[in-house]
N, C-alpha and C. Protein backbone atom coordinates (compact mmCIF):
# COMPACT_ATOMS: atom_id res chain seq x y z
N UNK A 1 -3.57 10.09 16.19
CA UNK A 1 -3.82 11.50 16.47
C UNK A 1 -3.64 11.75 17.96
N UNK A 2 -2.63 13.11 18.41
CA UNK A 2 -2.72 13.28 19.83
C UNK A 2 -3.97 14.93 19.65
N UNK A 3 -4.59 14.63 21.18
CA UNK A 3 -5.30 15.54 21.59
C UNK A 3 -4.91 16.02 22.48
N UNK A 4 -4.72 17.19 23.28
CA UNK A 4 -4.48 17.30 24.94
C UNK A 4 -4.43 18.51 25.10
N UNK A 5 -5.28 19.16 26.42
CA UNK A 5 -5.19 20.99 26.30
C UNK A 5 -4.00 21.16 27.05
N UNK A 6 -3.18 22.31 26.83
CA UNK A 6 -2.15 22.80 27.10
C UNK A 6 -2.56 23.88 28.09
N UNK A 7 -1.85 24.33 29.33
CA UNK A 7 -2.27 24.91 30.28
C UNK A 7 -1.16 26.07 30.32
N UNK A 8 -1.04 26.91 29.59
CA UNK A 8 0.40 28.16 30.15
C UNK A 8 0.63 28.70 31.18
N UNK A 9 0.92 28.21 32.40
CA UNK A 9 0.89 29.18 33.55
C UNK A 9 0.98 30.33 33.88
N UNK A 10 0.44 30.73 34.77
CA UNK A 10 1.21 32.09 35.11
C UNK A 10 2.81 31.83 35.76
N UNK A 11 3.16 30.28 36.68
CA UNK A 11 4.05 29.77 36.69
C UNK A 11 5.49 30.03 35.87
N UNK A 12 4.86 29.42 34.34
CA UNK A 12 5.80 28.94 33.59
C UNK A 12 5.81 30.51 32.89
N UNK A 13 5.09 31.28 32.61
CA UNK A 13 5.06 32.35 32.37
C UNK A 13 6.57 32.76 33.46
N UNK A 14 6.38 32.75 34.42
CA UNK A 14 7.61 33.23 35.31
C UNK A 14 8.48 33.08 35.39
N UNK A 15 9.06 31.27 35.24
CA UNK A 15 9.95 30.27 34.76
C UNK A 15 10.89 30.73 33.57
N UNK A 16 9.41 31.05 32.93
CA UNK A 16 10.16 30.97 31.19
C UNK A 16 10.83 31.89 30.69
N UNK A 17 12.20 31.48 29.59
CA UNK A 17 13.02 32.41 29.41
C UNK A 17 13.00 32.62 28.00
N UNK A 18 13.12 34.28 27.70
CA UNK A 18 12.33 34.87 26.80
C UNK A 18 13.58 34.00 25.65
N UNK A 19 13.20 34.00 24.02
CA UNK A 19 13.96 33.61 23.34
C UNK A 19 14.52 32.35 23.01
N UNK A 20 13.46 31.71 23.89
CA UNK A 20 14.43 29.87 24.63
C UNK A 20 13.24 28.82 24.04
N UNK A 21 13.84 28.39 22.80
CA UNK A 21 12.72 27.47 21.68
C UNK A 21 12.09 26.31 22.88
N UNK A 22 12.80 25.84 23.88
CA UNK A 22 13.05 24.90 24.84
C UNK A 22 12.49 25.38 26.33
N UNK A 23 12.50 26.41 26.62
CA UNK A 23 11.91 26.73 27.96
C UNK A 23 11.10 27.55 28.32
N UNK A 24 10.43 28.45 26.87
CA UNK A 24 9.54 29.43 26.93
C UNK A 24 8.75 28.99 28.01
N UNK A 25 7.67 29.80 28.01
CA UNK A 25 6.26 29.24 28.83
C UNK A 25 5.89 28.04 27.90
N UNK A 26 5.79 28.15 26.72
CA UNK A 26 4.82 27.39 26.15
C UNK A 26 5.71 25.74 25.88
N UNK A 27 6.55 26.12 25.82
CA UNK A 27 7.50 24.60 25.92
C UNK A 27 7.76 24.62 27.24
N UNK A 28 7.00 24.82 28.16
CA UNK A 28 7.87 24.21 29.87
C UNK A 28 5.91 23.70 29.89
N UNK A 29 4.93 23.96 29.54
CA UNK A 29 3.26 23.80 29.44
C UNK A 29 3.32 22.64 28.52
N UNK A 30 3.82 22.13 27.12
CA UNK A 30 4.00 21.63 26.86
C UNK A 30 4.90 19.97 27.14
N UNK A 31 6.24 20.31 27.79
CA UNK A 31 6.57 19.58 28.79
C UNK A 31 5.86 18.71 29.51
N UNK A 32 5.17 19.27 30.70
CA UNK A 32 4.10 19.05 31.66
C UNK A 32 3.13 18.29 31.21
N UNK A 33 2.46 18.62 29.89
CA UNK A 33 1.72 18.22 29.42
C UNK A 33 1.57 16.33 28.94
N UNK A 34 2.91 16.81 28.20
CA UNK A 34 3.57 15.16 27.66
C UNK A 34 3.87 14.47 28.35
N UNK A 35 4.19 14.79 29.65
CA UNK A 35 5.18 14.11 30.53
C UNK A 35 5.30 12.54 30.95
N UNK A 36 3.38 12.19 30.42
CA UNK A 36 3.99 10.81 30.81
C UNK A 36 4.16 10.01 29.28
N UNK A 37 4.96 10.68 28.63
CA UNK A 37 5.09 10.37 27.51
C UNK A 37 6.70 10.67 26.50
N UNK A 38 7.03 11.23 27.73
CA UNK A 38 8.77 11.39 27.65
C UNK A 38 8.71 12.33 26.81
N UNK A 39 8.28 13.47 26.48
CA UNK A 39 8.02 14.62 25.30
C UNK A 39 8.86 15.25 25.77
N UNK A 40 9.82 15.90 24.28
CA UNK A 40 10.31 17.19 24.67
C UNK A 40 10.11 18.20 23.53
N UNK A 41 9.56 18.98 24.54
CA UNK A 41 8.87 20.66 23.21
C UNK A 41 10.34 20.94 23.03
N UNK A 42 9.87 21.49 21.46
CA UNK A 42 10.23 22.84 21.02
C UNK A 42 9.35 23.57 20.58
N UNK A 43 9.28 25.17 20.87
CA UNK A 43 8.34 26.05 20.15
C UNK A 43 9.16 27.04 19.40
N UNK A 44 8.76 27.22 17.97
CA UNK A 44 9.32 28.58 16.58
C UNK A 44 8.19 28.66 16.24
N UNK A 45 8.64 30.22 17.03
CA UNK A 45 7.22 31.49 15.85
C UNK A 45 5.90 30.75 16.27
N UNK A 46 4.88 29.97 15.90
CA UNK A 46 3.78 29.59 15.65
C UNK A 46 3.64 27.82 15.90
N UNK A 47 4.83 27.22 15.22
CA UNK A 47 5.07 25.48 15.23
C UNK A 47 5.27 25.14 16.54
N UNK A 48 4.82 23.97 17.53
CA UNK A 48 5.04 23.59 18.25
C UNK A 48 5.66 22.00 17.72
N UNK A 49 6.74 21.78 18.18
CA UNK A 49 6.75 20.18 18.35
C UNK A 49 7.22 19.29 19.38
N UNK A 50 6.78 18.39 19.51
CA UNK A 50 7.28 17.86 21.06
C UNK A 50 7.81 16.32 20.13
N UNK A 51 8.67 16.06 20.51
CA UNK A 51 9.88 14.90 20.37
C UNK A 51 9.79 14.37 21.47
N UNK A 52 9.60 12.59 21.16
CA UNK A 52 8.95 11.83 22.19
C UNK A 52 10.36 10.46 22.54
N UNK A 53 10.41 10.16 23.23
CA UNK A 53 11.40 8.55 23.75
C UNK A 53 11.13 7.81 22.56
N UNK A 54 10.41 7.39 22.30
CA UNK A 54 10.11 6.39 21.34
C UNK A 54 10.15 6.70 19.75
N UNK A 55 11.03 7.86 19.56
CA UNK A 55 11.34 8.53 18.37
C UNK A 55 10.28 8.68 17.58
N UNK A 56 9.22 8.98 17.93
CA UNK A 56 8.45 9.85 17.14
C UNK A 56 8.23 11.30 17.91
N UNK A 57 7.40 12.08 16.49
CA UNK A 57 7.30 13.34 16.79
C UNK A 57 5.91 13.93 16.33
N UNK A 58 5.78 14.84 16.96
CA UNK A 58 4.23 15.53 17.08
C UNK A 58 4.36 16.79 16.69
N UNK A 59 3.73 16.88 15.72
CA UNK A 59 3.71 18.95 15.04
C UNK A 59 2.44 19.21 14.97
N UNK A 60 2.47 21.09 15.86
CA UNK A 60 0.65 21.22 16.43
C UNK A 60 1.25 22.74 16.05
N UNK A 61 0.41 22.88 14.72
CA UNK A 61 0.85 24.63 14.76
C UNK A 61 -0.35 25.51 15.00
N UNK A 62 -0.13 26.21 15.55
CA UNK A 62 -1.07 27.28 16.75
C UNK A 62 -0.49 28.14 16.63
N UNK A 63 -1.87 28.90 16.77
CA UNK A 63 -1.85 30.70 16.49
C UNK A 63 -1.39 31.36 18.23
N UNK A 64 0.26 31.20 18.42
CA UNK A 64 0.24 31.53 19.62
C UNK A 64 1.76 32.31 19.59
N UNK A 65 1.55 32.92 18.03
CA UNK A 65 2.53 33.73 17.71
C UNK A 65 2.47 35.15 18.37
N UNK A 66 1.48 35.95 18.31
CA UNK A 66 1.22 37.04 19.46
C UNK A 66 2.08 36.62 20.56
N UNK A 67 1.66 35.72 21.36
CA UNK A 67 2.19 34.97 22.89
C UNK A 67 3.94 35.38 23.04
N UNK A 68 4.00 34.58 21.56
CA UNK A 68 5.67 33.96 21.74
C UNK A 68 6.57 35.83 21.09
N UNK A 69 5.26 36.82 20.85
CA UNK A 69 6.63 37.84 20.16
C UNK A 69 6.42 38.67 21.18
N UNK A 70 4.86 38.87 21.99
CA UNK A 70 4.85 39.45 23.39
C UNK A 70 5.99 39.20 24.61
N UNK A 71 5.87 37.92 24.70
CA UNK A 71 6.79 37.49 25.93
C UNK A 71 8.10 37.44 25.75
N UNK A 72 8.56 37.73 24.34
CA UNK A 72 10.26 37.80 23.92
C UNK A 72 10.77 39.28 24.05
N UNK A 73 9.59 39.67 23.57
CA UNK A 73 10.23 41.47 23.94
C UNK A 73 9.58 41.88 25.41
N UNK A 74 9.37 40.79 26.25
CA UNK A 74 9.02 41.32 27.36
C UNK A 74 7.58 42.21 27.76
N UNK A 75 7.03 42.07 26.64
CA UNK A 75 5.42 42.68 27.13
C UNK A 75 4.28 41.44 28.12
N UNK A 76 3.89 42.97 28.67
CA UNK A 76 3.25 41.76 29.90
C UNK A 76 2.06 40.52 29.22
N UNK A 77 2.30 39.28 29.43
CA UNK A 77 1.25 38.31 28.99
C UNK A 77 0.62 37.35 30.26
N UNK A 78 -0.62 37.34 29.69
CA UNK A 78 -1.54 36.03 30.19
C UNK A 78 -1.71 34.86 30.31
N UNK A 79 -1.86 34.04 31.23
CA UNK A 79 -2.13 32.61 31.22
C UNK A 79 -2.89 32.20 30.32
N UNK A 80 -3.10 31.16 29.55
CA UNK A 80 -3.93 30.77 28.87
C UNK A 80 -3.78 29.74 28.56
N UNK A 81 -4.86 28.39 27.78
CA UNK A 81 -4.90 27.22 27.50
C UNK A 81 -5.44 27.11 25.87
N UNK A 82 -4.57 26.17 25.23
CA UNK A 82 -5.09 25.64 23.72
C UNK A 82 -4.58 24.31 23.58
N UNK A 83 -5.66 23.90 22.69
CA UNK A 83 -5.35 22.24 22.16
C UNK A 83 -4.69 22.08 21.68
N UNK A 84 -3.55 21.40 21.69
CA UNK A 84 -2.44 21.05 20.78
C UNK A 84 -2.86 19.48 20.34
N UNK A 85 -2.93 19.62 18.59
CA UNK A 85 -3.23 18.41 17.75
C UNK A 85 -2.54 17.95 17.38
N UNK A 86 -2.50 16.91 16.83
CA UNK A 86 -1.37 16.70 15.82
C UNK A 86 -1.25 15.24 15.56
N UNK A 87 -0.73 15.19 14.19
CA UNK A 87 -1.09 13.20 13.83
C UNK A 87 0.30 12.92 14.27
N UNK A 88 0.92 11.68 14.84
CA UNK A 88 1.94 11.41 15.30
C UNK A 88 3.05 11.06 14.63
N UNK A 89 4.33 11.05 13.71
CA UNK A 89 5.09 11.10 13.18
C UNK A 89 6.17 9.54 13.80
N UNK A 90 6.23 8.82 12.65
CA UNK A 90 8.04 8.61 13.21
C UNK A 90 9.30 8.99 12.16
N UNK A 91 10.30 9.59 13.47
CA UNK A 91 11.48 10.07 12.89
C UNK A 91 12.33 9.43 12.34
N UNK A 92 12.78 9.46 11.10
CA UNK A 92 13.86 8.56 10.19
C UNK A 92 14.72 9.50 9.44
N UNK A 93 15.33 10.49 10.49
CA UNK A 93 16.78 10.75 10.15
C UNK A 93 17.06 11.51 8.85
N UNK A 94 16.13 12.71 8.17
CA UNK A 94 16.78 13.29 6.42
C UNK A 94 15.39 14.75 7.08
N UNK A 95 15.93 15.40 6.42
CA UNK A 95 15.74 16.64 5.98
C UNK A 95 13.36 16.84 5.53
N UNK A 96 13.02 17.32 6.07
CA UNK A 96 11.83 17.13 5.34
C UNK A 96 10.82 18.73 5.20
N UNK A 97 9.56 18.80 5.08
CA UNK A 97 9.49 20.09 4.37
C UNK A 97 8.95 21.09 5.91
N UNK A 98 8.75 20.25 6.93
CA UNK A 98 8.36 20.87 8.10
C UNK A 98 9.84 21.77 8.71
N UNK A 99 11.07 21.80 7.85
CA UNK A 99 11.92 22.45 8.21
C UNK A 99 12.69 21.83 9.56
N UNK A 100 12.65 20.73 9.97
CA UNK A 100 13.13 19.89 10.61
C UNK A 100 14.00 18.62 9.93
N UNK A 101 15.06 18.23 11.10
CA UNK A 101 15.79 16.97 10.48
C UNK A 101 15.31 15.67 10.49
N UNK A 102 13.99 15.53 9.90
CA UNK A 102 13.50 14.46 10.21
C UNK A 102 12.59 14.17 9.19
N UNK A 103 12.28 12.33 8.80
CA UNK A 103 11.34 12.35 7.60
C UNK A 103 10.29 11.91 8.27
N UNK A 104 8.95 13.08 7.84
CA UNK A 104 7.69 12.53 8.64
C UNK A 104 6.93 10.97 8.09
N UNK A 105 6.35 10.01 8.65
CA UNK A 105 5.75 9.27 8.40
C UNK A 105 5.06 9.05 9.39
N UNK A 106 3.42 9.04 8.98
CA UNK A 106 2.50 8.89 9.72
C UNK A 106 2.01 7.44 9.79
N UNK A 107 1.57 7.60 11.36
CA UNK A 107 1.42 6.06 12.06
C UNK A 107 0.04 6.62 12.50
C-alpha cells in the first residue's frame, strides 16, 4: 500500500497546462511527490495514476474532478492537498478493467 499527501501548488497551479493528463497541476504535485521513486502521473477526470521505473503502477481515485473541470475551462482554482492511496500494481502488458494497458496484479 502507498500513502503520501499530495501538495497542489499555487506553483504548479501556474505551471500547469489546462487539458494535459501529464502536466496539469495535479500530475506536476504528483510528480514531486513520487520523485524519489521515479513516478510518472497521469491524471483522467477523477483517476490518478503514477507509473513507476520498476514497472509497477499505482491507481488513487480522488474526488478532484471539480479541480480538474475548473482548471480546464480556466476557472480560477485553489491550492490544496489530498492523500493519494493506492495498493501497488505490477504491469504485465494486456488490456485490464481500470481502462489502462496493463494487467493489474497486486504485490
Amino acid at each position: 500500500m502507498i500513502s503520501r499527501i499530495v501538495n497542489v501548488t499555487l506553483e504548479y497551479i501556474h505551471l500547469g497546462i489546462k487539458e494535459d493528463s501529464c502536466l496539469c497541476p495535479i500530475a506536476r504535485a504528483l510528480e514531486r511527490t513520487f520523485k524519489d521513486m521515479g513516478g510518472e502521473p497521469n491524471v483522467e477526470e477523477s483517476l490518478c495514476t503514477v507509473t513507476f521505473d520498476d514497472g509497477h503502477v499505482a491507481y488513487g481515485s480522488r474526488q478532484i474532478g471539480d479541480f480538474i473541470d475548473n482548471f480546464d475551462a480556466g476557472n480560477p482554482v485553489e491550492p490544496f492537498s489530498f492523500t493519494f492511496e493506492s495498493d501497488y500494481y505490477k504491469v504485465d502488458g494486456c488490456y485490464d478493467d481500470h481502462g489502462y494497458d496493463c494487467e493489474c496484479v497486486e504485490i
